[in-house]
C-alpha atoms as a PDB file:
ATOM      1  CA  UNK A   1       0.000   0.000   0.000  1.00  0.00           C
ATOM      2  CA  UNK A   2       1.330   3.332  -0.937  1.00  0.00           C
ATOM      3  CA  UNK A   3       0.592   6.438   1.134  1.00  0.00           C
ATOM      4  CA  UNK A   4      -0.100   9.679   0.127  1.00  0.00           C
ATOM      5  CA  UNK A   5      -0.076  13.430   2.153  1.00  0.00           C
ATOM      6  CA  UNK A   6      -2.240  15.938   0.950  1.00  0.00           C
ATOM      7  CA  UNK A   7      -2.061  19.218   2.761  1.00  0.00           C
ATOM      8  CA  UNK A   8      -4.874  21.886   3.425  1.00  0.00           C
ATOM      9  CA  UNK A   9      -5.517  24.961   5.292  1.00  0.00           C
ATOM     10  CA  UNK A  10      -6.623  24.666   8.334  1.00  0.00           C
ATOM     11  CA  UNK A  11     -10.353  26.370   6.845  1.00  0.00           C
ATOM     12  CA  UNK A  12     -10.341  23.276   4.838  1.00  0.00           C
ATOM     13  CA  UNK A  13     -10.037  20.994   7.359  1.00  0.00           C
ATOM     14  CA  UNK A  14     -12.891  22.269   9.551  1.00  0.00           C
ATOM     15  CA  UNK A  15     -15.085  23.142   6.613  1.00  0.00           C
ATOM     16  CA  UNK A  16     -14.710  19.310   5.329  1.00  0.00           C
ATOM     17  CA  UNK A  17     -15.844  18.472   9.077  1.00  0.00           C
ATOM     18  CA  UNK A  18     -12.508  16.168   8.671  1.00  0.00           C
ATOM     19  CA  UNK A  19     -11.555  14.867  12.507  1.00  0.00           C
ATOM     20  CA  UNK A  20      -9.177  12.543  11.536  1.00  0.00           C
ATOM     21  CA  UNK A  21      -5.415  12.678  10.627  1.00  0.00           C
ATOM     22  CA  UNK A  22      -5.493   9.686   8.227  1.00  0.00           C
ATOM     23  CA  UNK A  23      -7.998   8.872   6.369  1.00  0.00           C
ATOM     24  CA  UNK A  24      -8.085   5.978   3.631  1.00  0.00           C
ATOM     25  CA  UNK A  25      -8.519   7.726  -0.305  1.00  0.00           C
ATOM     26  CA  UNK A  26     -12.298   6.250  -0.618  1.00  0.00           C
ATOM     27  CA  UNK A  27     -12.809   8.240   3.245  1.00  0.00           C
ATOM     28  CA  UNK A  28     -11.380  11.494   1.126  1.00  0.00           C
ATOM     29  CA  UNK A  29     -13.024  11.091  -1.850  1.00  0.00           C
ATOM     30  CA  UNK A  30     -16.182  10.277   0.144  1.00  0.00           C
ATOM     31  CA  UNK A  31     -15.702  13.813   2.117  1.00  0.00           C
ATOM     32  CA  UNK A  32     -15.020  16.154  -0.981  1.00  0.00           C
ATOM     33  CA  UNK A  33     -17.904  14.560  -3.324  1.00  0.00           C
ATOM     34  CA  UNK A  34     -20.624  15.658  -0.216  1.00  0.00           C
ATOM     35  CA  UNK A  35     -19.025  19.277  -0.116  1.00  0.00           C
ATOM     36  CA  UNK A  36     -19.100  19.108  -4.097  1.00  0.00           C
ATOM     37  CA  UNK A  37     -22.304  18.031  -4.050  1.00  0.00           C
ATOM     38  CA  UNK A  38     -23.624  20.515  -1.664  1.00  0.00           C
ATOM     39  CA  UNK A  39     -21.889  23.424  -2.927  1.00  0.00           C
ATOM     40  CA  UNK A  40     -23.491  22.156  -6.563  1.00  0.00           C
ATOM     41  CA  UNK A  41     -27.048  21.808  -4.494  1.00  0.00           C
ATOM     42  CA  UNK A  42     -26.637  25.527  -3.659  1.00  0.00           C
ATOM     43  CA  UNK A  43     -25.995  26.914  -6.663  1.00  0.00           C
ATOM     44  CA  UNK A  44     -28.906  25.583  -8.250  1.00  0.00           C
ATOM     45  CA  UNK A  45     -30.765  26.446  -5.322  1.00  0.00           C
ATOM     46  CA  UNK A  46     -29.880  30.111  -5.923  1.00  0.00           C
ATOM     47  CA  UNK A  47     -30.574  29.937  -9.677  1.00  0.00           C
ATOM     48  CA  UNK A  48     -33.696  28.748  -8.996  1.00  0.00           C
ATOM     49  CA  UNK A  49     -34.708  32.036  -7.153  1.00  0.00           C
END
């Protein structure tokens, strides 16, 4: 198994709601697709108005 460090600000890490150190890559993935998808769900949202 290879590892891999990714590094983000400190904003990042709270606005992910990320409370964990190491995560495995499908854990990642899983956290950045539901902020994608939220920030996606708000910008149709707001077109809609």
């Amino acid at each position: 198994m290879r590892t891999l460090n990714i590094s983000i600000s400190d904003f990042e890490y709270n606005q992910f709601g990320i409370n964990n150190d190491k995560l495995s890559f499908t854990e990642f993935v899983d956290i950045v697709n539901k902020e994608l998808s939220k920030q996606m769900l708000n910008k149709c949202v707001l077109w809609m108005k």
